[in-house]
C-alpha atoms as a PDB file:
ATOM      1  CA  UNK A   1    -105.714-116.946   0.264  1.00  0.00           C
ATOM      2  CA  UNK A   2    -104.227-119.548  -2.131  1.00  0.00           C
ATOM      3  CA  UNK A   3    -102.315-117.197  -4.221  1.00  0.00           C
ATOM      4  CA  UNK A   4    -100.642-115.427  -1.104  1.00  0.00           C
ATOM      5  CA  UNK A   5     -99.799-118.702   0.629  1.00  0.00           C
ATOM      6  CA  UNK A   6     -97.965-120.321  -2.551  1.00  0.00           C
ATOM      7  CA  UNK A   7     -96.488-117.053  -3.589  1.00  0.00           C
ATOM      8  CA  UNK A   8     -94.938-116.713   0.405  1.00  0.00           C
ATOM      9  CA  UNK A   9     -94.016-120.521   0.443  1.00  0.00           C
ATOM     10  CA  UNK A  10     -92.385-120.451  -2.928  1.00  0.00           C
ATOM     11  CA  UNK A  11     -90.486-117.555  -1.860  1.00  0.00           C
ATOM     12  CA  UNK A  12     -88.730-120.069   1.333  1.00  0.00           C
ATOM     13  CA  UNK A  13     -86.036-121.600   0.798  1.00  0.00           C
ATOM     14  CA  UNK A  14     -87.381-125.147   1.896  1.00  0.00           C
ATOM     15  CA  UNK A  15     -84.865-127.268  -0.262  1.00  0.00           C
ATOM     16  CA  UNK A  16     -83.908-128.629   2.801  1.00  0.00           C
ATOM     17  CA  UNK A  17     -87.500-129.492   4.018  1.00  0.00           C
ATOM     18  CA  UNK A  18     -88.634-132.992   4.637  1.00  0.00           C
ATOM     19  CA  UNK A  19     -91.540-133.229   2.800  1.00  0.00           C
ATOM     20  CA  UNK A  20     -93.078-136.343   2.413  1.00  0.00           C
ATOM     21  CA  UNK A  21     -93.390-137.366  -1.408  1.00  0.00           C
ATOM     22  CA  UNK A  22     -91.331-134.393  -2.677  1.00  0.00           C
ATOM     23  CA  UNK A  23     -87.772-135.502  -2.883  1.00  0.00           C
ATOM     24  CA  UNK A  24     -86.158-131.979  -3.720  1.00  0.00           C
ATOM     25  CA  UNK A  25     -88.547-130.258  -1.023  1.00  0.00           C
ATOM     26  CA  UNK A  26     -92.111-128.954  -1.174  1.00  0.00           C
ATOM     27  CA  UNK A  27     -93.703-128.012  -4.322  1.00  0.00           C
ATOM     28  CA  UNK A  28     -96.956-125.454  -4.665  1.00  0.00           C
ATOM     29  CA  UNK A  29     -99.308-125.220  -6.853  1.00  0.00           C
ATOM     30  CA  UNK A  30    -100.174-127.148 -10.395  1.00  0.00           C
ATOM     31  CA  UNK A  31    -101.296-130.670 -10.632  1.00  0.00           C
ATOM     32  CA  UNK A  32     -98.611-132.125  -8.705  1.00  0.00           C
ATOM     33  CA  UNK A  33     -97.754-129.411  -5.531  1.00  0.00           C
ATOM     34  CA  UNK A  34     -99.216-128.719  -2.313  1.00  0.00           C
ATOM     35  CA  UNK A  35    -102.533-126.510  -2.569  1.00  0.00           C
ATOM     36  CA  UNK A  36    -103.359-124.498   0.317  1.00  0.00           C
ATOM     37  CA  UNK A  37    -106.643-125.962   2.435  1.00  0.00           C
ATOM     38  CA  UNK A  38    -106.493-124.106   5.018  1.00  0.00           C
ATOM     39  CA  UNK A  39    -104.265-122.050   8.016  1.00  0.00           C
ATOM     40  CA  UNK A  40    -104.965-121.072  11.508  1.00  0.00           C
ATOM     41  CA  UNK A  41    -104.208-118.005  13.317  1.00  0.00           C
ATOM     42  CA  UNK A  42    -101.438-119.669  15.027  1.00  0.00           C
ATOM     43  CA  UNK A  43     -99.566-119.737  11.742  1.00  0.00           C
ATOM     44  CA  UNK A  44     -99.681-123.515  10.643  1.00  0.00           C
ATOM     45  CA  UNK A  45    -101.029-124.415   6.933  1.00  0.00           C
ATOM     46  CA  UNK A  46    -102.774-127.452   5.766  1.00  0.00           C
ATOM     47  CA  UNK A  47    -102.209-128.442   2.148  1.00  0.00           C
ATOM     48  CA  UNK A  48    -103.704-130.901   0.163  1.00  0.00           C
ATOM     49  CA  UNK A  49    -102.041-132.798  -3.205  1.00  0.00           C
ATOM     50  CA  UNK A  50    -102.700-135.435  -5.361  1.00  0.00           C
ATOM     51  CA  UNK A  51    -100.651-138.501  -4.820  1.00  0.00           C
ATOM     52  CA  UNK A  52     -99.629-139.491  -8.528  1.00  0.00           C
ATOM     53  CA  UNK A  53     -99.656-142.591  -8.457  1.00  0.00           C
ATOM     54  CA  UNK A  54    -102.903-144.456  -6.580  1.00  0.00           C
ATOM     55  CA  UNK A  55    -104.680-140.713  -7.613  1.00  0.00           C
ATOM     56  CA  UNK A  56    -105.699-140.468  -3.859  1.00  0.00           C
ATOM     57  CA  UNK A  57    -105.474-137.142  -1.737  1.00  0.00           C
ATOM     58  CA  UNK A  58    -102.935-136.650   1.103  1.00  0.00           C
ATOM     59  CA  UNK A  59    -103.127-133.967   3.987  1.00  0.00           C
ATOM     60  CA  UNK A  60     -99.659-132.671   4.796  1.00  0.00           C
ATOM     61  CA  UNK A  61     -99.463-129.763   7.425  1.00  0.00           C
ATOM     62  CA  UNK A  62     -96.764-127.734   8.792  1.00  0.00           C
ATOM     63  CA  UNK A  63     -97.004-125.365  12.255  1.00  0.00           C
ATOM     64  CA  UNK A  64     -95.121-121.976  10.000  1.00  0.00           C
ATOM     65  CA  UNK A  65     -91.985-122.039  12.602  1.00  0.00           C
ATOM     66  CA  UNK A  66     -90.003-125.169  11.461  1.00  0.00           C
ATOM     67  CA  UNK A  67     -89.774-126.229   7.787  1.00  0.00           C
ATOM     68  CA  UNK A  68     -90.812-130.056   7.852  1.00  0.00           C
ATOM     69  CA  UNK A  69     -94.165-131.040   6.854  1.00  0.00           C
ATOM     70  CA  UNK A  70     -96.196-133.919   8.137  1.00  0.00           C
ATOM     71  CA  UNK A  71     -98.456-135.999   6.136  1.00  0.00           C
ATOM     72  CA  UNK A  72    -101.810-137.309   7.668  1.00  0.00           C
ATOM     73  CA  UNK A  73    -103.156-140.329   6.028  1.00  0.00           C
ATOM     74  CA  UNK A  74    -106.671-139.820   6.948  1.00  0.00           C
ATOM     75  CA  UNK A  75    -109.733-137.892   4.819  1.00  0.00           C
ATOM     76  CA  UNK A  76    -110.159-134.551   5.536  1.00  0.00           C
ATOM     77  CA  UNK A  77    -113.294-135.081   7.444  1.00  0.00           C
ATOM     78  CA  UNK A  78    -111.432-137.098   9.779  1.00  0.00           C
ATOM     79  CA  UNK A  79    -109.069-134.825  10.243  1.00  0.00           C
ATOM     80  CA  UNK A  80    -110.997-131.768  11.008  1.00  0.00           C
ATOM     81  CA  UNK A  81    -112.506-133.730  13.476  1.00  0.00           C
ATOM     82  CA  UNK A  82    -109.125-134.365  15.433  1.00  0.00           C
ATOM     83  CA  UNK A  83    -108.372-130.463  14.962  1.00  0.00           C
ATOM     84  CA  UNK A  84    -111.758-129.653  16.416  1.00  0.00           C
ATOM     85  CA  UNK A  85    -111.245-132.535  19.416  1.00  0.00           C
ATOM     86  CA  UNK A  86    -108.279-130.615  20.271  1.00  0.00           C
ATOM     87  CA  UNK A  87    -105.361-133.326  19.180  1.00  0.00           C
ATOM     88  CA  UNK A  88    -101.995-133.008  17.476  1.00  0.00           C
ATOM     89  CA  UNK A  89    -102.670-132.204  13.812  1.00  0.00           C
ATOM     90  CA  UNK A  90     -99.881-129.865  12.595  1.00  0.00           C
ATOM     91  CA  UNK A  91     -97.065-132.016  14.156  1.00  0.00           C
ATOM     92  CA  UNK A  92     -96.184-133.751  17.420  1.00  0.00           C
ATOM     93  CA  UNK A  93     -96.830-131.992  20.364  1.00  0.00           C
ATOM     94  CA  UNK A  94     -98.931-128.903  18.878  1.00  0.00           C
ATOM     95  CA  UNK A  95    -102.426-129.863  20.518  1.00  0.00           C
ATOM     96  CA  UNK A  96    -104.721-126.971  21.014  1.00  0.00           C
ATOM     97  CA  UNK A  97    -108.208-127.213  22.491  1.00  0.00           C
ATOM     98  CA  UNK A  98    -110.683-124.269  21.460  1.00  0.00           C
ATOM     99  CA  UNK A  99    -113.511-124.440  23.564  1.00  0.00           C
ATOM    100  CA  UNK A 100    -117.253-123.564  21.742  1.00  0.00           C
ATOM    101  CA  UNK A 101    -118.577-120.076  22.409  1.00  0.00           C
ATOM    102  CA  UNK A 102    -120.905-120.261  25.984  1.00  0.00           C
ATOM    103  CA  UNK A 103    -124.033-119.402  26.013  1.00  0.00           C
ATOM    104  CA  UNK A 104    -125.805-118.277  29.249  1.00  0.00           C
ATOM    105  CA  UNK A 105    -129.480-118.928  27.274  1.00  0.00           C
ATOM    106  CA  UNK A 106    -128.562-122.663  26.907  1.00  0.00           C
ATOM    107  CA  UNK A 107    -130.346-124.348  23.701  1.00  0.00           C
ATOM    108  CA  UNK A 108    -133.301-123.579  22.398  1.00  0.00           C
END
């Protein structure tokens, strides 16, 4: 999955992205780019990269229709559990709630 999803993004032109940390627009790849996490089948990405200069991870995400990326300054962990509560994590106003699989047997 990581090779397709930098080869497709580096194929955009997303010099007019807002991106934040990448001045020219959105790097992938290497030691200082986005590197794919994750993506949903709704078409957004989650990217990880290495902020240069305190050497800490940030999340940045994008929902695949508009360009700009937003950065989550959270750990992952933290994160995933917003996606999984059903909140805004790939931009303002994306919120999706799936429910967990029902079970008529109940637990064991």
């Amino acid at each position: 999955m990581e090779d397709q999803t930098v080869t497709a993004f580096t194929r955009r032109d997303l010099t007019e992205a807002e991106c934040p940390g990448f001045r020219q627009g959105p790097l992938f790849g290497g030691s200082e780019g986005l590197i794919p996490l994750t993506s949903t089948d709704r078409g957004e990405y989650l990217f990880g990269a290495a902020d240069t200069r305190s050497g800490h991870w940030r999340i940045l995400a994008c929902n695949g229709v508009e360009q700009d990326f937003q950065e989550y300054r959270m750990p992952l962990s933290e994160w995933l559990h917003h996606y999984l509560a059903g909140e805004s994590t790939f931009g303002p106003g994306n919120a999706v709630f799936y429910s967990a699989p029902s079970s008529s047997k109940g637990c064991p």
